[in-house]
Every structure is written in C-alpha cells, then in structure tokens.
Protein backbone atom coordinates (compact mmCIF):
# COMPACT_ATOMS: atom_id res chain seq x y z
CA UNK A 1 2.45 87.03 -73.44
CA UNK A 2 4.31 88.93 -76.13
CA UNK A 3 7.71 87.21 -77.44
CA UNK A 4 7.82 90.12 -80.18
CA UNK A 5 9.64 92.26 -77.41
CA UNK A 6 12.19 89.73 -77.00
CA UNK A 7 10.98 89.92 -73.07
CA UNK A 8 10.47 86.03 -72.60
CA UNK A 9 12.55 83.19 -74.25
CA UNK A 10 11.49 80.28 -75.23
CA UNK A 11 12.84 77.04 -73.56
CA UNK A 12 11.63 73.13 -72.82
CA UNK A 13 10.32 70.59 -75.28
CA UNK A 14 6.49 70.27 -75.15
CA UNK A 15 4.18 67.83 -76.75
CA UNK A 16 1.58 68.68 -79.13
CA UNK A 17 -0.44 67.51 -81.80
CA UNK A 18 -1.53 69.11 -85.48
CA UNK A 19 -4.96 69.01 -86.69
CA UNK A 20 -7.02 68.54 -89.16
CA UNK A 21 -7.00 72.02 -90.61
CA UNK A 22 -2.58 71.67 -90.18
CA UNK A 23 -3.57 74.16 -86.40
CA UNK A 24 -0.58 73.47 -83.85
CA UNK A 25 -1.45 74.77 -80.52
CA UNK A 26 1.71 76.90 -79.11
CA UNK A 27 2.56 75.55 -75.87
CA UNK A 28 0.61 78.05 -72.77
CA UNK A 29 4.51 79.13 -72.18
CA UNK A 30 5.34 79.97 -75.71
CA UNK A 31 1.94 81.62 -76.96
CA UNK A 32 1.97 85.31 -78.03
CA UNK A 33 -0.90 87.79 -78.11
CA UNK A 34 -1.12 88.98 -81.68
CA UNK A 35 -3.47 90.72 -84.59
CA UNK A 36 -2.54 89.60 -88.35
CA UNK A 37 0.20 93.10 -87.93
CA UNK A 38 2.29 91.06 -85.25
CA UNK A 39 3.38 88.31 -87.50
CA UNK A 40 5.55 85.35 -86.46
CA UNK A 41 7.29 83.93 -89.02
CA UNK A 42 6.91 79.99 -89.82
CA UNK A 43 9.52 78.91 -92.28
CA UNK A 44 10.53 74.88 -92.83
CA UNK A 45 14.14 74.62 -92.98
CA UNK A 46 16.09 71.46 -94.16
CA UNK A 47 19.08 71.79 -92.44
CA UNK A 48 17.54 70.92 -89.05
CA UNK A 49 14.54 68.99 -91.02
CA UNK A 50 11.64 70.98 -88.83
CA UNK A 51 9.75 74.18 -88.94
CA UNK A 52 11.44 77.52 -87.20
CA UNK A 53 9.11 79.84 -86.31
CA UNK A 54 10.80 83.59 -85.81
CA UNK A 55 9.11 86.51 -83.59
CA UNK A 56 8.75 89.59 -84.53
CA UNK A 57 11.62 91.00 -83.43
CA UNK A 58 13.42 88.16 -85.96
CA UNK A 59 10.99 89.25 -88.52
CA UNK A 60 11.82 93.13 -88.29
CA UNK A 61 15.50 91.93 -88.70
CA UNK A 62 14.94 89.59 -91.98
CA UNK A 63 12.38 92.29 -93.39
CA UNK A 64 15.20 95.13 -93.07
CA UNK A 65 17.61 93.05 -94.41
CA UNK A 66 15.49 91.58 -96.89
CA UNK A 67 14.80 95.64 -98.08
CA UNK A 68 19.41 96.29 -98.58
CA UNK A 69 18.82 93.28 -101.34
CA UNK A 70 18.59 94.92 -105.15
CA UNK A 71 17.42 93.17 -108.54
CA UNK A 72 21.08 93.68 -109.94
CA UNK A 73 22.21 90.72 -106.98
CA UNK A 74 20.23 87.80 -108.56
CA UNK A 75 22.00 85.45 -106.24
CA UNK A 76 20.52 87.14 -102.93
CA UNK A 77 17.10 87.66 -104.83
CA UNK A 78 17.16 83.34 -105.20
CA UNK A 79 18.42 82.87 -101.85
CA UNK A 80 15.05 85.03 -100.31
CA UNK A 81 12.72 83.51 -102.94
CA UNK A 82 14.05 80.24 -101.58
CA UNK A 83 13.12 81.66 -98.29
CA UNK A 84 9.72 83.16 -99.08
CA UNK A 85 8.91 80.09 -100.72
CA UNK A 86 9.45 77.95 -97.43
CA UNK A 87 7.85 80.43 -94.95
CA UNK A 88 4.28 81.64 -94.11
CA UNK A 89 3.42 84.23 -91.45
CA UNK A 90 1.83 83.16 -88.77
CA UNK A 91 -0.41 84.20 -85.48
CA UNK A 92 -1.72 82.95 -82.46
CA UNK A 93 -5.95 82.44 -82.51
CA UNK A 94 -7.87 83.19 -79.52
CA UNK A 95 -6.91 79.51 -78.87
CA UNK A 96 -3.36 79.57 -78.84
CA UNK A 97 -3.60 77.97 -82.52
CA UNK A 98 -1.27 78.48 -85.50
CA UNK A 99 -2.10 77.06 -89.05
CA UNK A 100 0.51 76.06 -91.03
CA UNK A 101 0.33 75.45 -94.68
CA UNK A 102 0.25 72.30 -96.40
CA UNK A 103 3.92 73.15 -98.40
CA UNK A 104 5.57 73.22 -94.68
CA UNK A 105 3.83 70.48 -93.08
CA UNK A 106 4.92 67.86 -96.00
CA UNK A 107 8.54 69.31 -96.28
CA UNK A 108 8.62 68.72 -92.28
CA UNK A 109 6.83 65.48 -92.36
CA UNK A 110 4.64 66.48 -90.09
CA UNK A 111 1.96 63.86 -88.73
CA UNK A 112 -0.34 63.99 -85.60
CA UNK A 113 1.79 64.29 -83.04
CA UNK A 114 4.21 66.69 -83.21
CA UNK A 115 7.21 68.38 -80.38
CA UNK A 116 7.85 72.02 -80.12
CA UNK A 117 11.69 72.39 -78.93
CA UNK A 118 12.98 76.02 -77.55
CA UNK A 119 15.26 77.72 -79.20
CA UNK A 120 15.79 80.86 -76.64
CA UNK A 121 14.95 83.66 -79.65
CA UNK A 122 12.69 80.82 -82.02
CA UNK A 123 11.51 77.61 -81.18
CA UNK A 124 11.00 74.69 -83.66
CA UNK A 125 8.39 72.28 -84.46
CA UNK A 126 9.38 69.31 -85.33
CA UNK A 127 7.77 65.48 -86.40
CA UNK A 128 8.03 62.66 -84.06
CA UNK A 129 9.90 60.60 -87.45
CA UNK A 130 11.26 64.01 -89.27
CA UNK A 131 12.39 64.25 -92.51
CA UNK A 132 16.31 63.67 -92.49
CA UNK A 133 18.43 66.86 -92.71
CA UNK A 134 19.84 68.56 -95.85
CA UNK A 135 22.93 70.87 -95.25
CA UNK A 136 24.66 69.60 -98.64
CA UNK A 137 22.64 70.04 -101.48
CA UNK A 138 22.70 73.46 -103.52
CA UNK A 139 19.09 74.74 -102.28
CA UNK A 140 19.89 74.17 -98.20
CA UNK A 141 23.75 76.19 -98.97
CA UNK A 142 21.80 79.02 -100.67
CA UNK A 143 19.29 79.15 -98.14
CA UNK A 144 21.87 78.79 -95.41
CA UNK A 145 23.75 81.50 -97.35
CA UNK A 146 20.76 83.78 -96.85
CA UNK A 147 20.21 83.63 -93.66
CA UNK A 148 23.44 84.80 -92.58
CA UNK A 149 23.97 87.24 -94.93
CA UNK A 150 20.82 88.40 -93.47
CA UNK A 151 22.28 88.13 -89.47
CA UNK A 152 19.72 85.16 -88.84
C-alpha cells in the first residue's frame, strides 16, 4: 500500500515496539511500499510531545514551500532549520521497518513499547510515558510558526 497518493488514510491506535537499532514496525494497515525516492517524513514535534511522520504527498507540500523561502527572511530560514533539525526521512524495509534516529527517539522519549495513533493524512508515534508538551516556549512558536506558514 502506497499512502504517498493520499488513496488510504490512516486511522486506529496500534501497539508496537522500537528496537534495538531505534526500527518501529508500521502497523500492516499503515505500511507503504517505498525506494529511498518515496520518502516519508519523520519529524519529533513538541507541541504534541511525539513523532509525526508526513507522506509524500505532505512532503511535496513542505519541500515546495520550503523552495518560496529566501536568505533575505532569516526568520523563515530558523523556523525550517528548526524543522530540518527535528526531522529525518524515512522508508518502509522489506519488513515494514522504519529507523528513526537517536535525536528523535530521546526528544520523544521513546522506550520499548511504543503506540502509533492515526492522524487521517500523518499518523504519530508516540511513548507509552511521553515527554510533556511544549506549545509556549520560543523554539515550539517558531516551529509552529513554520508549519503554517508552510500550509502544514
């Protein structure tokens, strides 16, 4: 299954658990086919203390976007380094597997066991104790500022 064509949604809570080598197996409902070229999009984000992975079709948008923003609009060039800086592109193994990096597994908290929660368009992967959420402080409002300036 492809989500990149926005075809299926993604819905439920499942139950999984991270490995040793920070590999989260996508729930059979929620996997996509993909080569490194259809990247997902992991990126840890404090306001809702978990990890929110994007399609493709959410990347396209943020990479387009991301293109509009110019050197002479240093505050939109911080707000995507803050963004770059929390997200890693991501695809499914031949086992349904996604490795995350160690930056987004601490700043989720994630341990062992771990629950993926739909989204419809993303879905989120969250720790069984996350961390608490951050929509005050300067860094969530710039990211938080980014993301809608880029329609996300």
């Amino acid at each position: 299954m492809s989500i990149g064509s926005n075809s299926s949604l993604f819905t439920g809570i499942h139950h999984g658990k991270l490995d040793e080598k920070n590999r989260v197996t996508i729930p059979a409902a929620w996997r996509f086919e993909g080569s490194p070229e259809t990247a997902f999009l992991a990126m840890y984000h404090p306001a809702v203390g978990s990890i929110v992975v994007f399609p493709p079709s959410m990347v396209k948008r943020i990479s387009d976007a991301a293109l509009q923003v110019t050197v002479s609009d240093p505050d939109k060039m911080d707000a995507l380094s803050l963004l770059g800086a929390n997200s890693i592109q991501v695809s499914c193994d031949k086992a349904g597997r996604i490795t995350l990096n160690e930056h987004v597994v601490k700043e989720a908290n994630l341990d062992r066991d771990v629950i993926f929660k739909g989204g419809f368009t993303t879905f989120q992967i969250i720790a069984k104790n996350p961390p608490k959420t951050d929509r005050d402080s300067e860094r969530t409002r710039t990211i938080l500022r980014a993301l809608r300036e880029l329609g996300i």
